[in-house]
N, C-alpha and C. Protein backbone atom coordinates (compact mmCIF):
# COMPACT_ATOMS: atom_id res chain seq x y z
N UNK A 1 108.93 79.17 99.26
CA UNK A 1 109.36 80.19 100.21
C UNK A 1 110.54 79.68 101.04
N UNK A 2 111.38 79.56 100.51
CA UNK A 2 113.17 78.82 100.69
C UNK A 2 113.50 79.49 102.02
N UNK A 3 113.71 80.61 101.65
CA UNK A 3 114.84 81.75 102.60
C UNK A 3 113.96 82.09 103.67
N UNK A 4 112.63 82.47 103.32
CA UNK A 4 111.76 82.96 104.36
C UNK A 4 111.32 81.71 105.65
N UNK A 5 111.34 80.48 104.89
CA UNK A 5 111.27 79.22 105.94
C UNK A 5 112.39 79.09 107.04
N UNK A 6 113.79 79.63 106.59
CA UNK A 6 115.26 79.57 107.41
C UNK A 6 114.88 80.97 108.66
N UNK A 7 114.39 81.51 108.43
CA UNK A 7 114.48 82.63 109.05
C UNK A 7 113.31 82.58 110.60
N UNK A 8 113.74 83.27 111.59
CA UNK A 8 112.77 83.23 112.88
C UNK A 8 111.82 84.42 112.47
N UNK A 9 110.62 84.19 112.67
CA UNK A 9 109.34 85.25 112.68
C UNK A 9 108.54 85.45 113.76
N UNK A 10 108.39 86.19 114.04
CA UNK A 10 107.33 86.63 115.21
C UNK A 10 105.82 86.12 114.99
N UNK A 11 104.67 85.84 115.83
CA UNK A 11 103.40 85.29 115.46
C UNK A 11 103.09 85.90 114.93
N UNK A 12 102.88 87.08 114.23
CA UNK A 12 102.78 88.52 113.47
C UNK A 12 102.89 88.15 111.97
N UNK A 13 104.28 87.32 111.62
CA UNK A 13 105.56 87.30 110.69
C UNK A 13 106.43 87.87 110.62
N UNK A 14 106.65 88.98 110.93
CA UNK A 14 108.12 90.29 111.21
C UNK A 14 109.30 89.25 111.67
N UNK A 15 110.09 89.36 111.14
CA UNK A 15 111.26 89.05 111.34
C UNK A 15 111.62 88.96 112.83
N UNK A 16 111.97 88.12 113.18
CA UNK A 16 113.02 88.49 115.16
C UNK A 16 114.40 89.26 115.30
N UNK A 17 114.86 89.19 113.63
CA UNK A 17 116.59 89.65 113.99
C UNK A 17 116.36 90.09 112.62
N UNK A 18 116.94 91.70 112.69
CA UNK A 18 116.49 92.18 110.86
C UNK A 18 117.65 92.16 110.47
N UNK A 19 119.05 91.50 111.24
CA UNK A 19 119.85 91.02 110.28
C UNK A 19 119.83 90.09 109.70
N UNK A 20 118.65 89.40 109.28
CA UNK A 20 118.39 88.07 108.80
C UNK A 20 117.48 88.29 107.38
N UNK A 21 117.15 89.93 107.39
CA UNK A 21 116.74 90.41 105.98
C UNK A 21 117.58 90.79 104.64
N UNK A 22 117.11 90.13 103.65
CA UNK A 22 117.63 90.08 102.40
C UNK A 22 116.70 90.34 101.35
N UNK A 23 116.95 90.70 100.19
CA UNK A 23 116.12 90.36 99.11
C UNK A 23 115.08 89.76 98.59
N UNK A 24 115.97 88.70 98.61
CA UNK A 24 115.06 87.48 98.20
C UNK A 24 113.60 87.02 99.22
N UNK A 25 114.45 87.68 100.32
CA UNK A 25 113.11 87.42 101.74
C UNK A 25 112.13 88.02 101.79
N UNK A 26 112.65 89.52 101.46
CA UNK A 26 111.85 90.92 101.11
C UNK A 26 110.67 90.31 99.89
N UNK A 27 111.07 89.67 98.80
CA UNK A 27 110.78 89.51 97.83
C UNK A 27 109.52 88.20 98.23
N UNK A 28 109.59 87.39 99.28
CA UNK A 28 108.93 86.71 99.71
C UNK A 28 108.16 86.98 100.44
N UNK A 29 108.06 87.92 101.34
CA UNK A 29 107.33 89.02 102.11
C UNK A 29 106.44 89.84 101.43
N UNK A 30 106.74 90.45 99.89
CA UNK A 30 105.79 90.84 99.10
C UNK A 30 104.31 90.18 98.78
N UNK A 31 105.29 88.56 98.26
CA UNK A 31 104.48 87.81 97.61
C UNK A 31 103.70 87.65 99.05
N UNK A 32 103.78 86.97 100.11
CA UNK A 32 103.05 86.96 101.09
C UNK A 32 101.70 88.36 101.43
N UNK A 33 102.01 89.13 101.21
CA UNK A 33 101.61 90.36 101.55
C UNK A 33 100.13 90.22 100.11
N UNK A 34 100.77 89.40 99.11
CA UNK A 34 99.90 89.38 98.26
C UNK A 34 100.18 91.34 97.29
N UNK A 35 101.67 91.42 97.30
CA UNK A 35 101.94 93.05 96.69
C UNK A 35 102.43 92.79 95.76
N UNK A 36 102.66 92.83 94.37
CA UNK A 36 103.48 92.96 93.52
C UNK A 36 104.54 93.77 93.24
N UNK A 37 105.63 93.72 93.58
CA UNK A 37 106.37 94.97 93.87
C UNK A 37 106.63 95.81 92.98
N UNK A 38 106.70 96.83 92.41
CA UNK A 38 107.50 98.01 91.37
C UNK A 38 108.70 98.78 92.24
N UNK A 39 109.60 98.60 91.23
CA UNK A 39 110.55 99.38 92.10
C UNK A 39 110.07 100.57 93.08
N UNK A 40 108.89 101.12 93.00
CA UNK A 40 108.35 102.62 93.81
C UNK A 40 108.20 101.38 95.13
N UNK A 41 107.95 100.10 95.29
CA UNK A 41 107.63 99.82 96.29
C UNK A 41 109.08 99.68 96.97
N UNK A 42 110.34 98.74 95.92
CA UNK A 42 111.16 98.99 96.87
C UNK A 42 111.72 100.10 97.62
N UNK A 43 111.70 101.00 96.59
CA UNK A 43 112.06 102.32 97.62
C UNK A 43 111.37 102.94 98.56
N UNK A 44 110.50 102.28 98.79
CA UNK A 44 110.04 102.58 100.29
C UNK A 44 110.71 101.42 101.44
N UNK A 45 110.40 100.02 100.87
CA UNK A 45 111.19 99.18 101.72
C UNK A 45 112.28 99.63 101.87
N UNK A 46 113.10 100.02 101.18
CA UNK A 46 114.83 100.09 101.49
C UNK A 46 115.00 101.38 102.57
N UNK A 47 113.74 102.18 102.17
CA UNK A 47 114.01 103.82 102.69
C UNK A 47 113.61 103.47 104.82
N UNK A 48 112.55 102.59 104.59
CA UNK A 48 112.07 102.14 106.30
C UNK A 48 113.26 101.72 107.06
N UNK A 49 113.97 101.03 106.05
CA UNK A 49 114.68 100.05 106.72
C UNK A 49 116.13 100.80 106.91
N UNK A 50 116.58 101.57 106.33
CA UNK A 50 117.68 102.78 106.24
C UNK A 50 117.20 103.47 107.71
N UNK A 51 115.73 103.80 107.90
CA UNK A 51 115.32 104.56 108.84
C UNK A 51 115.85 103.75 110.20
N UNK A 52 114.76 102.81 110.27
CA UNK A 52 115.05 101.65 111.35
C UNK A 52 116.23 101.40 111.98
N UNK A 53 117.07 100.98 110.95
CA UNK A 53 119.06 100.89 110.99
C UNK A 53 119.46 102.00 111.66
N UNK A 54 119.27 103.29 111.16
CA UNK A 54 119.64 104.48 112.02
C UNK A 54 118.84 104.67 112.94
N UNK A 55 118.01 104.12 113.59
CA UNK A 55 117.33 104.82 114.95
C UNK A 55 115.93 105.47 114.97
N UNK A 56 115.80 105.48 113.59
CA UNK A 56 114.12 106.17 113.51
C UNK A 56 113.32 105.08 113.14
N UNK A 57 112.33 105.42 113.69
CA UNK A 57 110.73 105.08 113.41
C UNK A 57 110.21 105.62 111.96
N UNK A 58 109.76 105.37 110.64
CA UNK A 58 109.30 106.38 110.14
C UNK A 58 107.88 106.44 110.05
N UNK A 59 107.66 107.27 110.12
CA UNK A 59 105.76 107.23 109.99
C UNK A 59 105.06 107.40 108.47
N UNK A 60 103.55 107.80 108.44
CA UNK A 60 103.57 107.79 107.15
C UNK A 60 103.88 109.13 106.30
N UNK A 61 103.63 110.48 107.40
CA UNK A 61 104.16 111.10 106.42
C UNK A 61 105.52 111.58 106.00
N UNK A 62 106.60 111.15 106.79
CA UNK A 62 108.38 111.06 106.53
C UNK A 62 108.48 110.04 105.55
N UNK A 63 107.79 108.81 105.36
CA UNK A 63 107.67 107.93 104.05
C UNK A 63 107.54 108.85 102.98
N UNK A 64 106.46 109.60 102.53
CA UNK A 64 105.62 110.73 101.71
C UNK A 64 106.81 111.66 101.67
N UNK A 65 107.28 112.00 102.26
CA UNK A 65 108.21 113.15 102.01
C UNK A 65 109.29 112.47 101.29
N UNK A 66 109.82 111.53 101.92
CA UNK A 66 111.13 110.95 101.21
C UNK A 66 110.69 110.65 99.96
N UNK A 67 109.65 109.58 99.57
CA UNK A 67 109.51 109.19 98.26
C UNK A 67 109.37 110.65 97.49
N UNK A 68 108.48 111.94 98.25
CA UNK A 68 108.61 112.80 96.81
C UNK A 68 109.68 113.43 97.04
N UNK A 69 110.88 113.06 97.52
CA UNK A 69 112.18 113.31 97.18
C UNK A 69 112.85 112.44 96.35
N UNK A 70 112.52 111.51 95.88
CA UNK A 70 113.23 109.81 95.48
C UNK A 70 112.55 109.94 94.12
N UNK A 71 110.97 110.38 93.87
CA UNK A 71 110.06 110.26 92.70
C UNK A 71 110.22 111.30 92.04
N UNK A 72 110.74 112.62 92.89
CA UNK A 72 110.50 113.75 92.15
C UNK A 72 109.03 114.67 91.94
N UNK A 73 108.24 113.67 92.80
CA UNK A 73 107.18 114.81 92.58
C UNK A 73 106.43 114.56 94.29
N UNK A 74 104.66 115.07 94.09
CA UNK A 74 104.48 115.25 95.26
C UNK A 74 103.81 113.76 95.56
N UNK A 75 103.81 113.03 96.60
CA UNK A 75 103.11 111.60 96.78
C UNK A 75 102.04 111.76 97.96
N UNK A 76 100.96 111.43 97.46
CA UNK A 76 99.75 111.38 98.02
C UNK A 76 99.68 110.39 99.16
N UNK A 77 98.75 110.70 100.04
CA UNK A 77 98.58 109.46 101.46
C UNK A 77 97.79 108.18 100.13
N UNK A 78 96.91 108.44 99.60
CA UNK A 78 96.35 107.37 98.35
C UNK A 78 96.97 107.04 97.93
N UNK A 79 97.95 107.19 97.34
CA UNK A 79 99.22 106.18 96.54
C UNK A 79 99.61 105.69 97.27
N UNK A 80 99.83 105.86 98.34
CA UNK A 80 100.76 104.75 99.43
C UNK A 80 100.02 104.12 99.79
N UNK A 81 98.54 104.62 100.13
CA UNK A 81 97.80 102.84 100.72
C UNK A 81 97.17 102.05 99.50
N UNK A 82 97.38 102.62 98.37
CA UNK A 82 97.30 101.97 96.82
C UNK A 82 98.31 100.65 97.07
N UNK A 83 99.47 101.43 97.23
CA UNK A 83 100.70 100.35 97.25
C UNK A 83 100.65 99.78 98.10
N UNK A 84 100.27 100.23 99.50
CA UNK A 84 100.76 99.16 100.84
C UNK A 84 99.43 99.34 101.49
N UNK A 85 98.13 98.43 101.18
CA UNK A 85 96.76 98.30 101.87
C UNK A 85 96.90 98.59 103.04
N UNK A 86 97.77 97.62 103.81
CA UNK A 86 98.03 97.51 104.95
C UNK A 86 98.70 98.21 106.30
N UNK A 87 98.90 99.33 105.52
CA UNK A 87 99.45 100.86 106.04
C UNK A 87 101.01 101.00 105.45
N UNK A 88 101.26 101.78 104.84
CA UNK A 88 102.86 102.10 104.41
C UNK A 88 103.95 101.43 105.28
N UNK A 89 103.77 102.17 106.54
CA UNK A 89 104.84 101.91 107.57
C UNK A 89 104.85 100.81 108.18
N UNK A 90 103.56 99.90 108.23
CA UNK A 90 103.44 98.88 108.55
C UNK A 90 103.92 97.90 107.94
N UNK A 91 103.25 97.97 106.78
CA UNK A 91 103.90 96.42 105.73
C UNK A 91 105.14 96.98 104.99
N UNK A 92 105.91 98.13 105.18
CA UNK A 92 107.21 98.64 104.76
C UNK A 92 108.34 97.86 105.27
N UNK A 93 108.14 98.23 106.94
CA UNK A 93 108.68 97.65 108.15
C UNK A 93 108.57 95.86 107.87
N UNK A 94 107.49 95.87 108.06
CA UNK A 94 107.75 93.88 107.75
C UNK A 94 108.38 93.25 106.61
N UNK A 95 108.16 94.20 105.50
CA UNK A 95 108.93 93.40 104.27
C UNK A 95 110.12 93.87 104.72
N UNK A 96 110.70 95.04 104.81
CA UNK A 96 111.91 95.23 104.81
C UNK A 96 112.54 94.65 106.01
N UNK A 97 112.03 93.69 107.09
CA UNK A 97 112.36 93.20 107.81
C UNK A 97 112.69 93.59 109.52
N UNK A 98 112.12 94.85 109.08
CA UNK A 98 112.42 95.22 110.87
C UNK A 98 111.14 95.05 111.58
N UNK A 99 111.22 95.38 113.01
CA UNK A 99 110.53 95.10 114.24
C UNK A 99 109.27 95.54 113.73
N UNK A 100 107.93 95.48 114.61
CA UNK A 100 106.62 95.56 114.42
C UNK A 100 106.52 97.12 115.15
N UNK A 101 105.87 97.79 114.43
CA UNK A 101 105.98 99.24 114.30
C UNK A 101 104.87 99.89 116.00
N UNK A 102 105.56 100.34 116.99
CA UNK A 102 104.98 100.69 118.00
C UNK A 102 104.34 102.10 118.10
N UNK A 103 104.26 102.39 117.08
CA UNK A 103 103.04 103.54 116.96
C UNK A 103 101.83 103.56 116.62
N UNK A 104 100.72 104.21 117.14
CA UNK A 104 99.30 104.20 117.86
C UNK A 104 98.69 104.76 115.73
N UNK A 105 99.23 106.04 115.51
CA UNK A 105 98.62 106.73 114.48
C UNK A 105 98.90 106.31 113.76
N UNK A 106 98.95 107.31 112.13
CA UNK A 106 99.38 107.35 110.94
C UNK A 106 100.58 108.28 110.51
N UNK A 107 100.50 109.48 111.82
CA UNK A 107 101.63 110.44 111.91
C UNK A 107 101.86 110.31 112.90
């Protein structure tokens, strides 16, 4: 875990500065997470972190909407905690490297 050792983390692990997120880190953040990624996972990482960058929060169901815009079909709240145990927006946000998500719900 090369890149992810260079980098500052919060007691959490989340990143301190999400300009310090990359790929390869993301990719280390998976393995940590214990996720195997499929591309359906990156496109949620990339899609949080697009959010984040511009100013939004996304929750879980603006995740759900985007991917069944991205997949083409409709995406279930079960497929996403299939993919991300740990809540979509939650372990989205940490792999993709931004701040620790300050919302209470799921919506």
């Amino acid at each position: 875990m090369a890149a992810l050792d260079s980098v500052e983390r919060t007691e959490k692990g989340y990143l301190v500065d999400i300009n310090d997120w990359n790929e390869e880190i993301a990719a280390e953040l998976f393995a940590e997470e214990e996720i195997d990624p499929t591309q359906e996972h990156w496109d949620v990482v990339k899609y949080v972190r697009e959010e984040v960058v511009g100013g939004d929060e996304p929750n879980e169901r603006g995740i759900m909407k985007a991917m069944g815009k991205i997949w083409g079909r409709k995406v279930k709240s079960k497929e996403m905690y299939e993919m991300f145990p740990g809540m979509p927006s939650k372990q989205g946000l940490k792999i993709g490297g931004c701040p620790m998500s300050t919302r209470k719900g799921g919506y």
